[in-house]
C-alpha atoms as a PDB file:
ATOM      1  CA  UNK A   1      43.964 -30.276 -96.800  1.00  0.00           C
ATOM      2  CA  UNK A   2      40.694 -29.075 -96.298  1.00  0.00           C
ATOM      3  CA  UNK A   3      39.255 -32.745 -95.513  1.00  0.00           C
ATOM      4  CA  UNK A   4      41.691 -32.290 -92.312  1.00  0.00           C
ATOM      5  CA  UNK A   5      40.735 -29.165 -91.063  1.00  0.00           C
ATOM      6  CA  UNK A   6      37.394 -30.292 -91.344  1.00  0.00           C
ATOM      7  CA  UNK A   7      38.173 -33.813 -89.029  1.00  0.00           C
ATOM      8  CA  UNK A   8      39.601 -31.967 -86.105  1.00  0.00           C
ATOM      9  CA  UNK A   9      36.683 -29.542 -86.156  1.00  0.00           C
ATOM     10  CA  UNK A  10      34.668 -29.920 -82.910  1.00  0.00           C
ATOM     11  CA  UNK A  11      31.087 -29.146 -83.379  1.00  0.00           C
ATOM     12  CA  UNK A  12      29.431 -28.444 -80.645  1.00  0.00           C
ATOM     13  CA  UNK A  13      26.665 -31.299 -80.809  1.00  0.00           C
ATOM     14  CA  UNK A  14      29.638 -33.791 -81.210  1.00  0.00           C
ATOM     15  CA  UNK A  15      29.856 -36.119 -77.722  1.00  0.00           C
ATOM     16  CA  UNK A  16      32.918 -38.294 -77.286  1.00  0.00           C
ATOM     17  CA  UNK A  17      32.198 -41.184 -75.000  1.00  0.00           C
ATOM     18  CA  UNK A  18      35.705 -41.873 -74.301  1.00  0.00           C
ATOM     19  CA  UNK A  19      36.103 -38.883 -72.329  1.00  0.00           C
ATOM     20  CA  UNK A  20      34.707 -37.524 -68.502  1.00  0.00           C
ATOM     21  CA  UNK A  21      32.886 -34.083 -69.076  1.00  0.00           C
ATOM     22  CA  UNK A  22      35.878 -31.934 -68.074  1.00  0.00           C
ATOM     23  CA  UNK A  23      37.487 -33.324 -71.557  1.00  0.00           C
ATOM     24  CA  UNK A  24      40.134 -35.325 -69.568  1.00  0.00           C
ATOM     25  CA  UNK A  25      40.301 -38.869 -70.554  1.00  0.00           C
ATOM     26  CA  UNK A  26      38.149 -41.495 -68.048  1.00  0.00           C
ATOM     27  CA  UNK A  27      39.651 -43.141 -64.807  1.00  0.00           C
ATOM     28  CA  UNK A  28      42.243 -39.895 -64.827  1.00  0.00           C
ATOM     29  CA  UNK A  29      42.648 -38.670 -61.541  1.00  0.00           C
ATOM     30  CA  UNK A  30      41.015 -35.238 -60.678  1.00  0.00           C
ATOM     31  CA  UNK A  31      43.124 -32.734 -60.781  1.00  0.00           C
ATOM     32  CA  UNK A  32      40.925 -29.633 -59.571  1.00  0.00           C
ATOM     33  CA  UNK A  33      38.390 -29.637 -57.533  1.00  0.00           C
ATOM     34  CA  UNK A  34      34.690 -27.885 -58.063  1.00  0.00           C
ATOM     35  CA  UNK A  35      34.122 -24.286 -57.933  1.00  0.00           C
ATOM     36  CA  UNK A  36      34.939 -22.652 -54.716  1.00  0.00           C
ATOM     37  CA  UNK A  37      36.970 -25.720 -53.560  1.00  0.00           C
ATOM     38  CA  UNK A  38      40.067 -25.462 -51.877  1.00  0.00           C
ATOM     39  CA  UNK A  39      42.859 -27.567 -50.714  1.00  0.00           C
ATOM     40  CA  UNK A  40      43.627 -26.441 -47.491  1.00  0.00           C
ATOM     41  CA  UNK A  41      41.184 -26.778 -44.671  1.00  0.00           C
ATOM     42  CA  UNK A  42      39.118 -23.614 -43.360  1.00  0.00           C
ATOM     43  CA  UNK A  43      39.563 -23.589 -39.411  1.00  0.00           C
ATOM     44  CA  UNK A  44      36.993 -23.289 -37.128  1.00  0.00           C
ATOM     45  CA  UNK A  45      37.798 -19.953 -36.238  1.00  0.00           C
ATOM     46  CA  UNK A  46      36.799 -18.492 -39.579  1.00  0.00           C
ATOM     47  CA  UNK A  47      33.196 -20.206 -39.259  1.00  0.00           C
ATOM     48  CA  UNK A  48      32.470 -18.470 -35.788  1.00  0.00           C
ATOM     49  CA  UNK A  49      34.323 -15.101 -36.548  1.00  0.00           C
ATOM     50  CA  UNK A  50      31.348 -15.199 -39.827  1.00  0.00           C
ATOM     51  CA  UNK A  51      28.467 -16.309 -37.357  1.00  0.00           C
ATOM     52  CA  UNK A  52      29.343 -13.826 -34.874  1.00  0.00           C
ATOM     53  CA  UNK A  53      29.203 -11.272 -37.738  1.00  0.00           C
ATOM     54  CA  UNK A  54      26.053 -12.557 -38.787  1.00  0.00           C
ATOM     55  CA  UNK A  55      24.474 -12.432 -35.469  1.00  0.00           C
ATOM     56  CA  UNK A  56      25.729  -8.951 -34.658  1.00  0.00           C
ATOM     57  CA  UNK A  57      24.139  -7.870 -38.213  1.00  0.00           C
ATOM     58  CA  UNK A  58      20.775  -9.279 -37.696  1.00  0.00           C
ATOM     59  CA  UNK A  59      20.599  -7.995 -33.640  1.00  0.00           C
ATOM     60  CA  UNK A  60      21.032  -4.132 -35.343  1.00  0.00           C
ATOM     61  CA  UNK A  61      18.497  -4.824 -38.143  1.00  0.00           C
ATOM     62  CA  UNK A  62      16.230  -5.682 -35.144  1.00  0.00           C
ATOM     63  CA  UNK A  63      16.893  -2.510 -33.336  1.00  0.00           C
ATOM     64  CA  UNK A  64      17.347  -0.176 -36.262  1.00  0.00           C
ATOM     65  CA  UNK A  65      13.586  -1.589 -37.683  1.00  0.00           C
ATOM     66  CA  UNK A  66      11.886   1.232 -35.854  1.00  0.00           C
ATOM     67  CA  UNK A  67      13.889   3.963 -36.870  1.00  0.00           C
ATOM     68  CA  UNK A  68      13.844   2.658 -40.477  1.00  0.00           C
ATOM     69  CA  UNK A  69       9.824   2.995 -40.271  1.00  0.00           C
ATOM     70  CA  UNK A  70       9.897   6.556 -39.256  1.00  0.00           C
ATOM     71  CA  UNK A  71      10.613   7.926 -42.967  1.00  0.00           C
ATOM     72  CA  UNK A  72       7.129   6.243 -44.445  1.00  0.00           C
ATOM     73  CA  UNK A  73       4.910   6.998 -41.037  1.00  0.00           C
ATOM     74  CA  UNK A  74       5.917  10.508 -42.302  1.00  0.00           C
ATOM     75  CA  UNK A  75       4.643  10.187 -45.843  1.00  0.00           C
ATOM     76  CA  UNK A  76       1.948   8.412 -44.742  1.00  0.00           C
ATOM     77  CA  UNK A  77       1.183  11.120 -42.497  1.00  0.00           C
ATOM     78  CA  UNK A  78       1.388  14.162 -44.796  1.00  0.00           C
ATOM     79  CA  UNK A  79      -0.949  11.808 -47.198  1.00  0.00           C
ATOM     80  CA  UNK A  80      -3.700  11.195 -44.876  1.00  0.00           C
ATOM     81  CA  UNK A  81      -4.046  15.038 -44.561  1.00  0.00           C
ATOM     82  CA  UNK A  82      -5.649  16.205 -40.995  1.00  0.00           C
ATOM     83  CA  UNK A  83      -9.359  15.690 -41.969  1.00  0.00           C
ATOM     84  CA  UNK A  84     -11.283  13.255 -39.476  1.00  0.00           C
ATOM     85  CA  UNK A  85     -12.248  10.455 -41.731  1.00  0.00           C
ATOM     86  CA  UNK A  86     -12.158   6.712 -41.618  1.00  0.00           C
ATOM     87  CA  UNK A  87      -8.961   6.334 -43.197  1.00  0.00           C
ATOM     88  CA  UNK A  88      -6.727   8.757 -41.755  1.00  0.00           C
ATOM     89  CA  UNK A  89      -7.956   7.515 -38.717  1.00  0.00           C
ATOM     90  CA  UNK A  90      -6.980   3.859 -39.268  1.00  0.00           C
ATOM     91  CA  UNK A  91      -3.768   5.052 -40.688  1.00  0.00           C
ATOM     92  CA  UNK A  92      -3.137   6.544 -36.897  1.00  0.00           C
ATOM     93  CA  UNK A  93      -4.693   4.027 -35.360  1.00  0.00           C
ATOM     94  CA  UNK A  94      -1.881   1.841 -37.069  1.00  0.00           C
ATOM     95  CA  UNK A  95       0.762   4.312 -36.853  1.00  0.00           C
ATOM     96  CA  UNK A  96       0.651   3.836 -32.870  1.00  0.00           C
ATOM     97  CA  UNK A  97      -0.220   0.384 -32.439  1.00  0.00           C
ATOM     98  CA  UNK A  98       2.586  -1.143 -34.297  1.00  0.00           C
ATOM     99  CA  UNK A  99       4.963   0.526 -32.130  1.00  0.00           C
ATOM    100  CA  UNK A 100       3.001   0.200 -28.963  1.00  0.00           C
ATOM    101  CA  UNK A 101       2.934  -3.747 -29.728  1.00  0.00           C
ATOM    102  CA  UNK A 102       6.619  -4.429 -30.047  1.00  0.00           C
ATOM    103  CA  UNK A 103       7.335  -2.312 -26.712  1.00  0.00           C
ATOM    104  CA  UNK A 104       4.373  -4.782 -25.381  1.00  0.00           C
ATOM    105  CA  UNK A 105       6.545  -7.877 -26.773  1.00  0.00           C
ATOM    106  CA  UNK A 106       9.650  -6.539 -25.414  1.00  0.00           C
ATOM    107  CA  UNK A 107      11.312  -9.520 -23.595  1.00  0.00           C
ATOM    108  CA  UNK A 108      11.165 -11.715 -27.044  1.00  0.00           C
ATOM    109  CA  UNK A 109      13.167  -8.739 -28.437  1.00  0.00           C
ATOM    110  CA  UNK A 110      15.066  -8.763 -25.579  1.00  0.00           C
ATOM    111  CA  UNK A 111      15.881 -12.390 -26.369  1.00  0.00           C
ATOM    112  CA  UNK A 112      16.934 -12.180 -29.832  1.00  0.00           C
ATOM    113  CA  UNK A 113      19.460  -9.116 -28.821  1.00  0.00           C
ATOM    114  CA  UNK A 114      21.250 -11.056 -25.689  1.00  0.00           C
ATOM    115  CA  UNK A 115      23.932 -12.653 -27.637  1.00  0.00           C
ATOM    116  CA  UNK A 116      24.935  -9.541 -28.915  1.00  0.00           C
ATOM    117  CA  UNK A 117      27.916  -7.326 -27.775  1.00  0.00           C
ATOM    118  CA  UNK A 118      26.157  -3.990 -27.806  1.00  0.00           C
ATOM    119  CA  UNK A 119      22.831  -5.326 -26.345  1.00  0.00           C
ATOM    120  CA  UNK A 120      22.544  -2.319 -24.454  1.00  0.00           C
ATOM    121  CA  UNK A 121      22.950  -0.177 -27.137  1.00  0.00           C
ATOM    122  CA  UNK A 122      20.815  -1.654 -29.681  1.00  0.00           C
ATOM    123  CA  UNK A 123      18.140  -2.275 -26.959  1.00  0.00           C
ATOM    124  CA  UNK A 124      18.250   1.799 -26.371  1.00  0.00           C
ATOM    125  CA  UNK A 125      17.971   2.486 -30.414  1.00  0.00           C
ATOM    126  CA  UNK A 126      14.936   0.124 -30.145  1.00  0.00           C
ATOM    127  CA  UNK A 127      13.535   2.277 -27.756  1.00  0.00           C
ATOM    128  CA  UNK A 128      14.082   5.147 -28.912  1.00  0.00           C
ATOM    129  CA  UNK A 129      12.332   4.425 -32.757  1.00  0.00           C
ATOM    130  CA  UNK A 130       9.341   2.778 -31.074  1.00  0.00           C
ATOM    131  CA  UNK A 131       9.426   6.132 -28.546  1.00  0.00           C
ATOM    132  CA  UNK A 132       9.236   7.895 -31.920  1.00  0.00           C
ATOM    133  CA  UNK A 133       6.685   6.505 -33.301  1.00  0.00           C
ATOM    134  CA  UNK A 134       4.641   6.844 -30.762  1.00  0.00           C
ATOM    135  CA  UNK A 135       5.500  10.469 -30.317  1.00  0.00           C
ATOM    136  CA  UNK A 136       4.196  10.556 -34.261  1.00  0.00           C
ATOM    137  CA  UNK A 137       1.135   9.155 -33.707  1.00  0.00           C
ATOM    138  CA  UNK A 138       0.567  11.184 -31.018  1.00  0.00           C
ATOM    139  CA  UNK A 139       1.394  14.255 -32.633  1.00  0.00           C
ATOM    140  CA  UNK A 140      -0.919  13.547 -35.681  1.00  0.00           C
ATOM    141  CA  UNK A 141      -3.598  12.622 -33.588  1.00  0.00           C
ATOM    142  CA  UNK A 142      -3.154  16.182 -32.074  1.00  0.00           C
ATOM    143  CA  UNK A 143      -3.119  17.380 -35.749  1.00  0.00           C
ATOM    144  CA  UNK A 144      -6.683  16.309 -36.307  1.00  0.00           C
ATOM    145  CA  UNK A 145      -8.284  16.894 -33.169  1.00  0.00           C
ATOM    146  CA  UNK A 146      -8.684  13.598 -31.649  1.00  0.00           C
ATOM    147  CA  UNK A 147      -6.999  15.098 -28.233  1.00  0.00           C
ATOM    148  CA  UNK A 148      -8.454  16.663 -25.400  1.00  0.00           C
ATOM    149  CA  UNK A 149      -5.999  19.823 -25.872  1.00  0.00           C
ATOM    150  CA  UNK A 150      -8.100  22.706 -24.573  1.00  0.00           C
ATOM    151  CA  UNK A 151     -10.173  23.765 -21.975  1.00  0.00           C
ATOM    152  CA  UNK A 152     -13.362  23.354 -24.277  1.00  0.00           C
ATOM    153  CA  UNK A 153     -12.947  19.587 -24.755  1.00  0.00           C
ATOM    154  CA  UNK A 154     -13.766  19.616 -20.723  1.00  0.00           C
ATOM    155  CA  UNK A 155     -16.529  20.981 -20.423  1.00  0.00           C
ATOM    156  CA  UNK A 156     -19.027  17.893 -19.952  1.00  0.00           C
ATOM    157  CA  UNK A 157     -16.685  17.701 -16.396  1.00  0.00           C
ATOM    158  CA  UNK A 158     -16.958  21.016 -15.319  1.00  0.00           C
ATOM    159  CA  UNK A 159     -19.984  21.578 -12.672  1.00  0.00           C
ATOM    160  CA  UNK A 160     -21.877  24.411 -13.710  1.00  0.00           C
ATOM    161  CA  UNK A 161     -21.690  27.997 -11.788  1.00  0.00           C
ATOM    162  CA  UNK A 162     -24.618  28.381  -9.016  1.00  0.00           C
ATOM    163  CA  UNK A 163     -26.816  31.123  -9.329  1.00  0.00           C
ATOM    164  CA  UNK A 164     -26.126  33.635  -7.366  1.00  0.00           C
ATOM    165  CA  UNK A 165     -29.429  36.318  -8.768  1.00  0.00           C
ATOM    166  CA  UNK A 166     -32.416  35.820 -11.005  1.00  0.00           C
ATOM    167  CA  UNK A 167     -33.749  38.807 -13.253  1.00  0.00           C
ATOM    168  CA  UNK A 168     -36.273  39.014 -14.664  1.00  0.00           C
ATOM    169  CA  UNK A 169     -37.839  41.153 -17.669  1.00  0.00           C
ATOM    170  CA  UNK A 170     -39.576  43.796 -15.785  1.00  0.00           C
ATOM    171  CA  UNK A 171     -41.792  41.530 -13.779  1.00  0.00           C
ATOM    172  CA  UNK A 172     -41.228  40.963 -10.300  1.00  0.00           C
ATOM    173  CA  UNK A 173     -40.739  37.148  -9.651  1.00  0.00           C
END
């Protein structure tokens, strides 16, 4: 009894040839198809309705890549402190180019938006985070100094008062 147990025992190093992989004998029709297959055929109308999707998801990534910068420019910000030094400055210097490129390369944005429904939306949204950005580099630059805010920054411009007396200490001149 235990000599039959022990026959129909599969081990799992034990290959029968006379079968297909599935365990269904060879030259037996497939019943079931691979993973994910299915019998009935998916229309065409499935396949765009996905693209479209697709397309509509990657046009707001584009416009929403701005606004999604904003959160760091302000961490890198309060890191670079408001001392003028090398770094802080490059980290402005980056913090306002990046945005003031990709308003410069505007029509290949404007391209990758067009076969979207809410181009005109997304294409405002895009403006507005690069707007922002710029607004932030602006301000930080004001932070540190680098802006001609006062009336003292002006001063190489300004044409000196004429004379309109001369004094002297006690001598006449």
């Amino acid at each position: 009894m235990a000599a039959a147990t022990v026959r129909t025992r599969r081990f799992k190093w034990a290959l029968e040839l006379g079968t297909a992989p599935g365990g269904r004998p060879r030259g037996a029709p497939e019943s079931r198809g691979p993973v994910g297959f299915s019998e009935r055929q998916m229309g065409e109308g499935g396949v765009h309705e996905s693209d479209r999707i697709l397309v509509e998801k990657r046009c707001w990534d584009v416009a929403l890549g701005p606004l999604k910068q904003i959160p760091m420019n302000l961490f890198i910000m309060y890191m670079a402190g408001n001392t003028i030094s090398i770094f802080p400055a490059m980290m402005v210097g980056m913090m306002g180019w990046r945005p003031l490129q990709a308003l410069l390369s505007l029509s290949s944005t404007l391209k990758l938006l067009e076969s979207s429904s809410a181009r005109l939306l997304q294409f405002l949204v895009f403006l507005l985070g690069n707007g922002l950005g710029l607004a932030l580099a602006l301000y930080k630059c004001q932070a540190m100094g680098l802006l001609p805010t006062h009336a003292s920054d002006w001063l190489a411009f300004i044409t000196p008062p004429q004379r309109m007396e001369v004094t002297g200490g006690g001598l006449i001149l």
